[in-house]
Protein backbone atom coordinates (compact mmCIF):
# COMPACT_ATOMS: atom_id res chain seq x y z
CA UNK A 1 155.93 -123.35 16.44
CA UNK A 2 154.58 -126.97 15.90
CA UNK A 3 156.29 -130.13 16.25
CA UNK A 4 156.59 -131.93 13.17
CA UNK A 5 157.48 -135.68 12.56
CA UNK A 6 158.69 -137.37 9.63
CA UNK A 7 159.49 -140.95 8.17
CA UNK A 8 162.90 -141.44 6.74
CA UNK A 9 164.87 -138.35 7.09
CA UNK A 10 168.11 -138.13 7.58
CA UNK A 11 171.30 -136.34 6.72
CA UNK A 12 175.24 -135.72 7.64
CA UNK A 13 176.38 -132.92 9.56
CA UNK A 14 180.40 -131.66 10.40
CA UNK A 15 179.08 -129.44 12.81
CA UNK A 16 181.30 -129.87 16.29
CA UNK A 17 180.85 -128.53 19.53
CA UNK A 18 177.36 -128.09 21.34
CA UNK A 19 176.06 -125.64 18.69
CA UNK A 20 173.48 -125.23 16.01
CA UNK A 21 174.02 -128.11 13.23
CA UNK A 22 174.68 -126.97 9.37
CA UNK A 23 173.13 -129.81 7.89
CA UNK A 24 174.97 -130.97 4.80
CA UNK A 25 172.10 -132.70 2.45
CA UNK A 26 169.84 -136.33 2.68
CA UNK A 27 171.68 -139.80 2.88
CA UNK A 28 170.74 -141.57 -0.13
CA UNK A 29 167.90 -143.22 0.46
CA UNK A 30 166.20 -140.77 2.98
CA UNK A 31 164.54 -137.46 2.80
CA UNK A 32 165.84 -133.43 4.63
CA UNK A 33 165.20 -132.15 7.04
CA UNK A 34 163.22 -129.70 4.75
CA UNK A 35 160.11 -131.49 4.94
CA UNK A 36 159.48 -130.52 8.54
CA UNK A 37 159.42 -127.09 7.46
CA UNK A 38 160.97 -124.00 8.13
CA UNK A 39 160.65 -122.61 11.86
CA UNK A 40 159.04 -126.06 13.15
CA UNK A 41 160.27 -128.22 15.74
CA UNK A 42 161.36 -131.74 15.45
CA UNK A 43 162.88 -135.12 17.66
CA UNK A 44 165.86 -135.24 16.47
CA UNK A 45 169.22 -137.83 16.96
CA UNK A 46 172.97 -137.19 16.58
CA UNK A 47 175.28 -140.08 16.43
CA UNK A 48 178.58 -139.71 15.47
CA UNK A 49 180.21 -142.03 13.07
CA UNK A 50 182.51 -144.89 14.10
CA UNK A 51 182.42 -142.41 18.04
CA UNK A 52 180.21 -143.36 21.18
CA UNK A 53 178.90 -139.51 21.25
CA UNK A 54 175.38 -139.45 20.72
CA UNK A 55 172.21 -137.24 21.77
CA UNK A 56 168.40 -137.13 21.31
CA UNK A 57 166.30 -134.04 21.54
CA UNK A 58 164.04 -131.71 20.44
CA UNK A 59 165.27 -128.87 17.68
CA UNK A 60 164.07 -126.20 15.38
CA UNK A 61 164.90 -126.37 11.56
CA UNK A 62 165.84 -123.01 9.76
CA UNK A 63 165.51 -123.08 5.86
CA UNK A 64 168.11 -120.63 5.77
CA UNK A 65 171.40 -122.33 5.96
CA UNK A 66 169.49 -125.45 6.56
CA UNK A 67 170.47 -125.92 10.07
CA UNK A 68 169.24 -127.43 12.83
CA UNK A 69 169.22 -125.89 16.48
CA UNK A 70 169.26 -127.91 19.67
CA UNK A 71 166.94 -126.67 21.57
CA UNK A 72 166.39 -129.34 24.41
CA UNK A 73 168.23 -132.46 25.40
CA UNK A 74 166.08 -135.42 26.28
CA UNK A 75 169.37 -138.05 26.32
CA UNK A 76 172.56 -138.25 25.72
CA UNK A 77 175.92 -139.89 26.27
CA UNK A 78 176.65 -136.94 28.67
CA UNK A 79 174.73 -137.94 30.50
CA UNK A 80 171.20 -136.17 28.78
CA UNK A 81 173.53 -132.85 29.02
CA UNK A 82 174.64 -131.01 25.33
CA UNK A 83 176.92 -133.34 23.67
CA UNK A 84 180.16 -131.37 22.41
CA UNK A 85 180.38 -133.71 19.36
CA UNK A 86 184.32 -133.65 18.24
CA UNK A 87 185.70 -133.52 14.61
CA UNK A 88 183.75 -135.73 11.99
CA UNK A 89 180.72 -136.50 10.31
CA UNK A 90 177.36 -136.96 12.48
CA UNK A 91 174.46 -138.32 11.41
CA UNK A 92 171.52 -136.55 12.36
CA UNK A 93 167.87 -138.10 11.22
CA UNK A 94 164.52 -137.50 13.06
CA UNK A 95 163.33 -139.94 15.84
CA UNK A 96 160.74 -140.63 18.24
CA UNK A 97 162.06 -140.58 21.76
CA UNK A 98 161.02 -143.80 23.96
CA UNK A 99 160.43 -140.80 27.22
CA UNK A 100 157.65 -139.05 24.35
CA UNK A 101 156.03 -142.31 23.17
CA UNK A 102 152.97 -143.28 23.67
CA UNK A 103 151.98 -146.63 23.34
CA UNK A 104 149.71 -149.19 25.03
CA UNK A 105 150.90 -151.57 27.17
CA UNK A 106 150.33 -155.42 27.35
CA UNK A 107 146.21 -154.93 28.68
CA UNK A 108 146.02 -151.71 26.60
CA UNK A 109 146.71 -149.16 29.20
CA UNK A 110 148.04 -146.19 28.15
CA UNK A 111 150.90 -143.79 30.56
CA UNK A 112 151.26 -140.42 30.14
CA UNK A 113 153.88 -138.27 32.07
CA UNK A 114 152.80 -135.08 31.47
CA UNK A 115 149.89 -133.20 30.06
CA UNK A 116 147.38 -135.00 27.00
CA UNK A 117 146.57 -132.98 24.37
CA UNK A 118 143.95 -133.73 22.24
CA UNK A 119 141.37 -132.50 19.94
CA UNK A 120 138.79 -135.27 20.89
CA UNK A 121 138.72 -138.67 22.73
CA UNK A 122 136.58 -141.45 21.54
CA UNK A 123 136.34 -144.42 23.62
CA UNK A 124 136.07 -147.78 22.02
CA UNK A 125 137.05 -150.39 24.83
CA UNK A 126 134.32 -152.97 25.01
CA UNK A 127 135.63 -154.97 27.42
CA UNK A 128 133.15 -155.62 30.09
CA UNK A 129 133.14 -153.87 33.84
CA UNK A 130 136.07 -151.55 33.49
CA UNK A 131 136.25 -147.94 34.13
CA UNK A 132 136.09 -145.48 31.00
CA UNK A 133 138.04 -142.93 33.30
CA UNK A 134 139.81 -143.38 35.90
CA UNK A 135 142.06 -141.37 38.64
CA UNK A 136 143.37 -141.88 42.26
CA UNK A 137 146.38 -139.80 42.62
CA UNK A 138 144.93 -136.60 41.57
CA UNK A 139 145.82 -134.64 44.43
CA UNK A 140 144.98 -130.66 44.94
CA UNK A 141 147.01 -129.01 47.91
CA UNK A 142 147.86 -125.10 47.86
CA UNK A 143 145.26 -122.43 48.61
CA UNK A 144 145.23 -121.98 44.49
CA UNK A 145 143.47 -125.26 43.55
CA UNK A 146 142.84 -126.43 40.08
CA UNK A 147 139.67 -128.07 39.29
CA UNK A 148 139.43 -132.15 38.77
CA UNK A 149 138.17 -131.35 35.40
CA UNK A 150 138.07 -128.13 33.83
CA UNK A 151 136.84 -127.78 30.30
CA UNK A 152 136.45 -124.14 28.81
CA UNK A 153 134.61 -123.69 25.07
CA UNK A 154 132.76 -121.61 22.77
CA UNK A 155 128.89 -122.24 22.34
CA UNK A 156 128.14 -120.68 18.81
CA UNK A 157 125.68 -122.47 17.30
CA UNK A 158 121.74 -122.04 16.82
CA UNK A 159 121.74 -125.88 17.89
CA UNK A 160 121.18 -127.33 21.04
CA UNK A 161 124.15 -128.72 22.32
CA UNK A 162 124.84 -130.59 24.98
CA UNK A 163 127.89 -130.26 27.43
CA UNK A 164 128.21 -133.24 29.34
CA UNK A 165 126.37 -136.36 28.03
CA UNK A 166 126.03 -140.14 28.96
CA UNK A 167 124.29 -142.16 28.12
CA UNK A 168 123.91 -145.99 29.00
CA UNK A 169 122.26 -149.10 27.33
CA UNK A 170 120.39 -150.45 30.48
CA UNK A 171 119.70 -154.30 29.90
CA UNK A 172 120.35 -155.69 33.37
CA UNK A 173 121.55 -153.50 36.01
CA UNK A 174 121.00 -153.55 40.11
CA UNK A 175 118.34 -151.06 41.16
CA UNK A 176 121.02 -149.39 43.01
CA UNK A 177 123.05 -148.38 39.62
CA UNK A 178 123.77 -144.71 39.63
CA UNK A 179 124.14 -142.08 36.43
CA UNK A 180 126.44 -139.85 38.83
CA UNK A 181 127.87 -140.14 42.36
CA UNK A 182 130.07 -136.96 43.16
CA UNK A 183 131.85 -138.06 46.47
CA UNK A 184 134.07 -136.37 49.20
CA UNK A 185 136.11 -138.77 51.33
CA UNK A 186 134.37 -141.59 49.75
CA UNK A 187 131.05 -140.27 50.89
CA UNK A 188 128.55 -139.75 48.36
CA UNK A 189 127.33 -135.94 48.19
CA UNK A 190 124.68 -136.13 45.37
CA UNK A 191 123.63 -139.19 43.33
CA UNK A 192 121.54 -139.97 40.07
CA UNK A 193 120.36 -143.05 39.98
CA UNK A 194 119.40 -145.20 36.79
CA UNK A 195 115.53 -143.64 36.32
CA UNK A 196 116.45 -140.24 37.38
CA UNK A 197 116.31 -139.87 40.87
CA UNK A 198 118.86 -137.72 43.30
CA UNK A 199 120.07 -138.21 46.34
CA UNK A 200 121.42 -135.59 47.92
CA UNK A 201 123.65 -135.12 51.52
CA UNK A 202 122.77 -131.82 52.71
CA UNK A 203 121.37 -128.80 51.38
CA UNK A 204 119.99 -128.46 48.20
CA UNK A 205 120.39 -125.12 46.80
CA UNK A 206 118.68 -124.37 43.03
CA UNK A 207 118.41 -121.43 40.99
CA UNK A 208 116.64 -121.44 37.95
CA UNK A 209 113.48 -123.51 36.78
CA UNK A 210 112.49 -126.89 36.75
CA UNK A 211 110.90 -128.13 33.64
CA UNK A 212 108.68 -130.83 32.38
CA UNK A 213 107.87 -134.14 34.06
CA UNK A 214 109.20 -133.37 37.60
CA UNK A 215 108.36 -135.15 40.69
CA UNK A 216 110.33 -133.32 43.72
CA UNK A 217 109.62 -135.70 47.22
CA UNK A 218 111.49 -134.90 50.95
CA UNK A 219 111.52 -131.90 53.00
CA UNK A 220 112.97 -128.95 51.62
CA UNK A 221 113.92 -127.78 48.28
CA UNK A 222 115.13 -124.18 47.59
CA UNK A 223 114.50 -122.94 44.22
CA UNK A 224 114.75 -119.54 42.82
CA UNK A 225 113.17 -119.11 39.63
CA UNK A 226 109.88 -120.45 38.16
CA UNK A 227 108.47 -123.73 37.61
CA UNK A 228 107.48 -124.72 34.02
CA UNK A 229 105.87 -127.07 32.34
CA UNK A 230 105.81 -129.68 34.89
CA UNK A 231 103.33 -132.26 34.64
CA UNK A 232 104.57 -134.62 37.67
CA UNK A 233 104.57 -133.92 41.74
CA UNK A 234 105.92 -131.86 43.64
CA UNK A 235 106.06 -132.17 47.28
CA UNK A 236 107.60 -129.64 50.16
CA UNK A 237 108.50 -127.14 47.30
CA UNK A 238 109.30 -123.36 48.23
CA UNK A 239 110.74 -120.88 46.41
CA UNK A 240 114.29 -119.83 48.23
CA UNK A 241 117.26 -120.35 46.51
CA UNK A 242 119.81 -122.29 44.37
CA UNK A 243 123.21 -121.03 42.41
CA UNK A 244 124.25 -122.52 38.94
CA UNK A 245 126.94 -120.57 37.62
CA UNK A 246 127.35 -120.63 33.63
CA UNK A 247 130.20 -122.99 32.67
CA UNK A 248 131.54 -123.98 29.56
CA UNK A 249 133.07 -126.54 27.15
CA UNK A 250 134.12 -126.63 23.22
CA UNK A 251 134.13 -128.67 19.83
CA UNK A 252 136.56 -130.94 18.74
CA UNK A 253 137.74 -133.25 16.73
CA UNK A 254 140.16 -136.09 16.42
CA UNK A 255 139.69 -140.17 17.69
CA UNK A 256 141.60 -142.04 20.59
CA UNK A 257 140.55 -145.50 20.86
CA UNK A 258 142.12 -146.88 23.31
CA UNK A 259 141.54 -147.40 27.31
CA UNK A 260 143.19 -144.55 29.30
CA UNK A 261 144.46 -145.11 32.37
CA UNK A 262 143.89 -141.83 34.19
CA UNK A 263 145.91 -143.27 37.09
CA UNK A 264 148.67 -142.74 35.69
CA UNK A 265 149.01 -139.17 34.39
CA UNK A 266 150.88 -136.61 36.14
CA UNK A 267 149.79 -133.74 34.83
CA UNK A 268 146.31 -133.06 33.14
CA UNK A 269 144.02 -133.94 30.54
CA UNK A 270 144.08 -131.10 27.84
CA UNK A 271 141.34 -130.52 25.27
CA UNK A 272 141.95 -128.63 22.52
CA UNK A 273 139.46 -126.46 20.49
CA UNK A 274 139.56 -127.69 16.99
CA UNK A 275 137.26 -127.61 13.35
CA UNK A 276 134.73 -129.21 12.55
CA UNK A 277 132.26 -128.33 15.15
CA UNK A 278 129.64 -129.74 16.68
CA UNK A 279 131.63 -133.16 17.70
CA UNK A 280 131.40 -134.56 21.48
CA UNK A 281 134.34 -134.03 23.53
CA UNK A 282 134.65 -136.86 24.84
CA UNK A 283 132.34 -139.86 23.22
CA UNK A 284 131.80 -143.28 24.33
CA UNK A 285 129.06 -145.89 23.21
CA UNK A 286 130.22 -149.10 23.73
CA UNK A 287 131.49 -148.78 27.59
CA UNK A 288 129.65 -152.37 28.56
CA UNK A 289 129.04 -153.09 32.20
CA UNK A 290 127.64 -156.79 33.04
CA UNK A 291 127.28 -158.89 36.20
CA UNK A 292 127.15 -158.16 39.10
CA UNK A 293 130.16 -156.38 39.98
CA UNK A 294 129.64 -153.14 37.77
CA UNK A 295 132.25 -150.34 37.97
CA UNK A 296 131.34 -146.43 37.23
CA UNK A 297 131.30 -145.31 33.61
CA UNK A 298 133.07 -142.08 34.91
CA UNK A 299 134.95 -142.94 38.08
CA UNK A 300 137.87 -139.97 39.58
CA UNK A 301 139.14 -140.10 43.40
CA UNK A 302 141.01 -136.89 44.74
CA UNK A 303 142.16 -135.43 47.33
CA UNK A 304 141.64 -131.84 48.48
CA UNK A 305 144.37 -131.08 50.86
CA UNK A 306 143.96 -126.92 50.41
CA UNK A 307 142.86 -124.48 52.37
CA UNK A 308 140.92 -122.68 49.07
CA UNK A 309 138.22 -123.86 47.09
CA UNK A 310 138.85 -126.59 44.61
CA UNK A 311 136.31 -127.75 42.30
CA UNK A 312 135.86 -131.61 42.04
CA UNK A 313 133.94 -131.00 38.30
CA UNK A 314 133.61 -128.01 36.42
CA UNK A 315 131.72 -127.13 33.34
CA UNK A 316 132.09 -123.37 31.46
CA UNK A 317 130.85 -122.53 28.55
CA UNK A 318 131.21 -118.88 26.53
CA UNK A 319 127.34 -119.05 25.04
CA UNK A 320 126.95 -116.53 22.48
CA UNK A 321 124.24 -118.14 20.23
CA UNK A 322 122.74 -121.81 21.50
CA UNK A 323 119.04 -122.42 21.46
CA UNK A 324 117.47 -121.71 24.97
CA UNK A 325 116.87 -126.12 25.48
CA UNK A 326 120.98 -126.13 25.02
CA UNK A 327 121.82 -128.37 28.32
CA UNK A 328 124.85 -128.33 30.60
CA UNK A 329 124.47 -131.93 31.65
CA UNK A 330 122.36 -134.52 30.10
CA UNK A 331 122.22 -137.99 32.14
CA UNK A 332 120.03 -140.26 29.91
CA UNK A 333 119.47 -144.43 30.64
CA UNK A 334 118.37 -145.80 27.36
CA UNK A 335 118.98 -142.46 25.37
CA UNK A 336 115.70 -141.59 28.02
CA UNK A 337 116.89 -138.35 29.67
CA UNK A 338 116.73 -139.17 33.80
CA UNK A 339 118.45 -135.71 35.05
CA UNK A 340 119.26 -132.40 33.06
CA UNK A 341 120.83 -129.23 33.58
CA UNK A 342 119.81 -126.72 31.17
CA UNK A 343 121.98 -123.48 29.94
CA UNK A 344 120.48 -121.74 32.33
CA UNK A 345 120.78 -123.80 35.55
CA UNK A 346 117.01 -124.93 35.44
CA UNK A 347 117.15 -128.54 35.91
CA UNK A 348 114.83 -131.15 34.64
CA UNK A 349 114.28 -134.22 36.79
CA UNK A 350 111.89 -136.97 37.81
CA UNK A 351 112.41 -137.03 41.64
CA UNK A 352 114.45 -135.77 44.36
CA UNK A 353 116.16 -137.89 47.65
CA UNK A 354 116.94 -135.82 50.28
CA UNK A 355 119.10 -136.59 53.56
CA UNK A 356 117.17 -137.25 56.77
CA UNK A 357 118.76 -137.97 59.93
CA UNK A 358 116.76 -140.18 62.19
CA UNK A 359 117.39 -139.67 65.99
CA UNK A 360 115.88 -141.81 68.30
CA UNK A 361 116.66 -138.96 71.20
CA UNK A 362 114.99 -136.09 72.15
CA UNK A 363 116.70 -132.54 71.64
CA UNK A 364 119.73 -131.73 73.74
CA UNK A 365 119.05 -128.25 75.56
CA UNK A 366 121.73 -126.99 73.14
CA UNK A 367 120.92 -128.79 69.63
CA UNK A 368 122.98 -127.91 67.23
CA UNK A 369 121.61 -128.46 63.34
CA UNK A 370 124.27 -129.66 61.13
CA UNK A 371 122.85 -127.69 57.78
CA UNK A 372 125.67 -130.24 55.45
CA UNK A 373 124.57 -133.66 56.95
CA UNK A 374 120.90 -133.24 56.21
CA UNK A 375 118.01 -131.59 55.05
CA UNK A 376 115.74 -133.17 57.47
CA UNK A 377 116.24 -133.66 61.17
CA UNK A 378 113.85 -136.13 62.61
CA UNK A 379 114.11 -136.79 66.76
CA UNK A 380 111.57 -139.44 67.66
CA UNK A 381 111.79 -139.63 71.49
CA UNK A 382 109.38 -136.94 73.51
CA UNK A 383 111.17 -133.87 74.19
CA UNK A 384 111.96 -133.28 77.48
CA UNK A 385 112.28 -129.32 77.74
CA UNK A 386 112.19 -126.36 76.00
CA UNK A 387 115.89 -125.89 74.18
CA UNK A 388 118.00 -123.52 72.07
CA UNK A 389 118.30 -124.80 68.46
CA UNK A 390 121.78 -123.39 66.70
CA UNK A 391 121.91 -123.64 63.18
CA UNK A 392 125.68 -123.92 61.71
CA UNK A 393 127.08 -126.19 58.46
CA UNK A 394 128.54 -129.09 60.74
CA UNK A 395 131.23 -129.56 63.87
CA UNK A 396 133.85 -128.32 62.25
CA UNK A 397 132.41 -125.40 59.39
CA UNK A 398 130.70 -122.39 60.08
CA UNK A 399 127.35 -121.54 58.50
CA UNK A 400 129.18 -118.62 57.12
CA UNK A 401 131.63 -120.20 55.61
CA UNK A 402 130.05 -122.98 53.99
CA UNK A 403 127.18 -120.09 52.50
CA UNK A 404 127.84 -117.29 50.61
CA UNK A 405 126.02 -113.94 50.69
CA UNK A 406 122.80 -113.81 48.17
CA UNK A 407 122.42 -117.53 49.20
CA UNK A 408 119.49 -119.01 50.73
CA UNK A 409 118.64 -123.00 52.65
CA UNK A 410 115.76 -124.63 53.76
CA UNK A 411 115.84 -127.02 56.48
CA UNK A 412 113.13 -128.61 58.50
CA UNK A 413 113.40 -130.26 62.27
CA UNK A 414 110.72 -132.71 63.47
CA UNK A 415 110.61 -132.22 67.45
CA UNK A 416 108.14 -135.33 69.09
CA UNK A 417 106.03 -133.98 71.65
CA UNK A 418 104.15 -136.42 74.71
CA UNK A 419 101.66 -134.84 77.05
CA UNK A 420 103.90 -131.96 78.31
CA UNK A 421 104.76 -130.46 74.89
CA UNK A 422 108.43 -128.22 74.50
CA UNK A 423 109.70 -126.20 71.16
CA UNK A 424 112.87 -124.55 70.78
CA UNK A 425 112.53 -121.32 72.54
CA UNK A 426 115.64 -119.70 70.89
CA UNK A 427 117.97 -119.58 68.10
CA UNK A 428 121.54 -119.38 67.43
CA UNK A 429 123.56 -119.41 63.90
CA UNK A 430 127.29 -119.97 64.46
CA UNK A 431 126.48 -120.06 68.15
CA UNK A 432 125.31 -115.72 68.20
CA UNK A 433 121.61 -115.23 68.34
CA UNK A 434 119.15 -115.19 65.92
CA UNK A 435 115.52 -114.07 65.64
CA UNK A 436 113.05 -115.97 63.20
CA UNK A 437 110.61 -114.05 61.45
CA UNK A 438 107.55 -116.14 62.03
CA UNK A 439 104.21 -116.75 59.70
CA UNK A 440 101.58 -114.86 60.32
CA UNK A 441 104.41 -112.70 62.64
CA UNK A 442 103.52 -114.38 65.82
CA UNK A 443 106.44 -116.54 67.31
CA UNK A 444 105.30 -119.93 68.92
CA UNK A 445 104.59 -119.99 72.72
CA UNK A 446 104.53 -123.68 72.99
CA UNK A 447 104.94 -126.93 71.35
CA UNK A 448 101.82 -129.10 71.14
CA UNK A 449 101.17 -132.20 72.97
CA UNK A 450 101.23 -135.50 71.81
CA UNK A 451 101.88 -134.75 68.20
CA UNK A 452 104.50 -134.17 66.10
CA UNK A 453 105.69 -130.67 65.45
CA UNK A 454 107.28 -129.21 62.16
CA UNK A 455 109.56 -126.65 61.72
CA UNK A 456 110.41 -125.07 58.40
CA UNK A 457 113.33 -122.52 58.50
CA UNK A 458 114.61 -120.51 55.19
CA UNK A 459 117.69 -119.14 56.03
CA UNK A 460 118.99 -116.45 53.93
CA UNK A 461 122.45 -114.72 53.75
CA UNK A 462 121.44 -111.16 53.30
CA UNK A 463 125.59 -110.07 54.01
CA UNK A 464 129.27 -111.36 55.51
CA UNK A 465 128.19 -113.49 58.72
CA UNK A 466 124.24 -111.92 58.72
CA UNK A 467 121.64 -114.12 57.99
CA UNK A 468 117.56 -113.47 57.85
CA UNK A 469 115.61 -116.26 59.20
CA UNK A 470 111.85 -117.47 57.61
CA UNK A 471 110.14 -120.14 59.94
CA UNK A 472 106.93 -121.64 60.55
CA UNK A 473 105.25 -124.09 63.24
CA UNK A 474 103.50 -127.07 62.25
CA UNK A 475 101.43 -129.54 64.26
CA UNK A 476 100.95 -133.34 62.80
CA UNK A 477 99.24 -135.67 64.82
């Protein structure tokens, strides 16, 4: 049943007790209760006449007997429990409750309680370097976790839409400004900055295809898929592995233009599916950053304080009929698309920044190769003997754990080498032993002397805990 709000309406009531009202007709002047409609909810008030017994609430309206239910107390004079009104007449008109306002306040901040409903939010706040959304409470804790932002929608349309867009007006920003920074901890994970370019902490795992002008530059990228249309670089590129799931998000419609304060929500941010279609969820063009001091378009801290698996940012879409160039995200920098996600996880980008960790050590006769800190793993001192290299996601997550079976990674480790050359001579994941299978089938011997040896490992989950290793020796001097 909907909740329906009027202006002026009012009437008398007799009723007594902490029952249903039988409403007795309008005050002159004022409307029923009729025109919220039979079977739909309303605020209402009850105040009796010449008495201090009063109550606000929320009630249903029945066209039959024209009477009015109290279905939930939001305040009262007993202290926000059921009044039981005594003898007399009541008045009874329809309010809106200061606890179910919403309002800006003095800087145009808006505070919601409890969930926001909406069919569509449209930003209009052009005030210069403020946050278009913003969160720092939002805390996940359980081992069911919710995700930061979860949007679920229909794509039926022959179109090609788009599920997350932004775009900015670039007149005068650092070199440093960034599209997206996802962050854990307040460490950044994977960043787009202004012309397109990612930088990514760890692994990067890709399934799909990557399309049109794409320049990929570091050590190891792991795609699954093929590689269309591109017309740029592409540097260290093998084909391993990468998972995009499908996600989704819907149409809507409606306009909120004011500056929401995500700080201060409790509960989430609801959109609702609504007619007509093909409208942005939520739409922004006149977010302006200036100076020197620029905040993030899109800026949400969490905390994940759960032993399951929360998701910081997640994207689902039920595609039944979108063109095959429909995108998941589009990142754009003068409505020039920089990074883009495609329907079917293929992503189209201009170049990609991987981690490399510099060492100025040689190996440790146990070195252990932290697959979520980097991609690369560069020691520049000579090594001093041979030494077993264990592969595992950092100090304090397994390998294992942080991959998932059908998943693949490609790392690379950059041993230094003087006159008396060393290699790792065996291999752990998770600390239990591991056999490469090498190119060609023959397993290195030796390192090489005064050069600078590469190793390229794809490391594949074939099961729970069992892993297929891919390597290859490499001598640069």
């Amino acid at each position: 049943m909907p909740l329906v709000v009027a202006d002026r309406v009012k009437e008398t009531t007799s009723t007594a007790g902490t029952g249903t009202l039988t409403l007795a007709g309008a005050a002159t002047g004022f409307q029923s209760f009729s025109v919220i409609g039979n079977a739909n909810q309303t605020y209402y008030t009850i105040a009796g006449q010449g008495t201090s017994e009063w109550e606000v609430g929320i009630g249903t309206y029945t066209a039959s007997g024209t009477t009015l239910s109290r279905d939930s107390v939001l305040s009262s004079s007993a202290s926000g429990a059921k009044v039981s009104f005594s003898a007399g007449t009541k008045d009874v008109f329809v309010v809106y409750p200061s606890g179910r306002a919403v309002y800006g306040d003095t800087v145009g901040n808006v505070t919601i309680t409890t969930n926001f409903q909406a069919a569509r939010l449209t930003a209009a706040d052009s005030t210069a370097n403020i946050t278009l959304l913003y969160g720092d409470a939002y805390s996940v804790s359980g081992a069911n976790a919710v995700p930061l932002v979860d949007m679920s929608g229909v794509w039926n349309t022959t179109g090609e839409p788009t599920l997350v867009k932004y775009n900015v007006t670039n007149t005068a920003s650092g070199t440093n400004s960034l599209l997206l920074d996802l962050q854990t901890s307040g460490t950044s994970r994977f960043k787009v900055d202004k012309s397109g370019n990612e930088t990514i902490t760890g692994a990067l795992v890709i399934a799909g295809t990557l399309t049109g002008a794409t320049t990929v530059s570091g050590s190891a990228v792991s795609v699954s898929g093929a590689l269309i249309g591109t017309t740029g670089t592409l540097t260290n590129l093998t084909a391993t592995s990468l998972t995009v799931t499908n996600e989704t998000v819907s149409t809507i419609i409606g306009a909120v233009s004011s500056y929401c304060d995500m700080d201060t929500i409790d509960g989430g941010v609801i959109i609702a599916s609504a007619t007509p279609n093909n409208l942005p969820v939520f739409y922004s063009d006149s977010a302006s950053i200036s100076g020197s001091n620029a905040s993030a378009l899109f800026d949400v801290s969490a905390t994940w304080n759960t032993t399951g698996s929360p998701t910081g940012f997640k994207l689902n879409v039920a595609d039944s009929a979108s063109d095959t160039l429909s995108s998941f995200i589009d990142l754009q920098r003068n409505s020039v698309s920089q990074f883009k996600i495609n329907k079917y996880g293929g992503a189209n980008t201009r170049a990609i920044l991987q981690t490399a960790t510099i060492t100025a050590a040689a190996p440790s006769a146990t070195t252990n190769y932290d697959v979520i800190t980097q991609v690369v793993q560069y020691y520049t001192t000579n090594a001093t003997a041979n030494f077993t290299l264990n592969f595992r996601g950092n100090s304090s997550i397994t390998l294992a754990n942080y991959m998932a079976t059908g998943q693949s990674v490609e790392v690379v480790l950059l041993v230094t080498n003087g006159a008396t050359p060393y290699y790792p001579n065996a291999f752990q994941i998770d600390g239990s032993a591991v056999t490469p299978k090498w190119l060609t089938g023959v397993a290195p011997v030796a390192g090489n002397a005064n050069s600078v040896d590469v190793y390229v490992f794809t490391i594949v989950e074939t099961a729970a805990a069992t892993f297929t290793v891919f390597a290859t020796q490499n001598k640069f001097a």
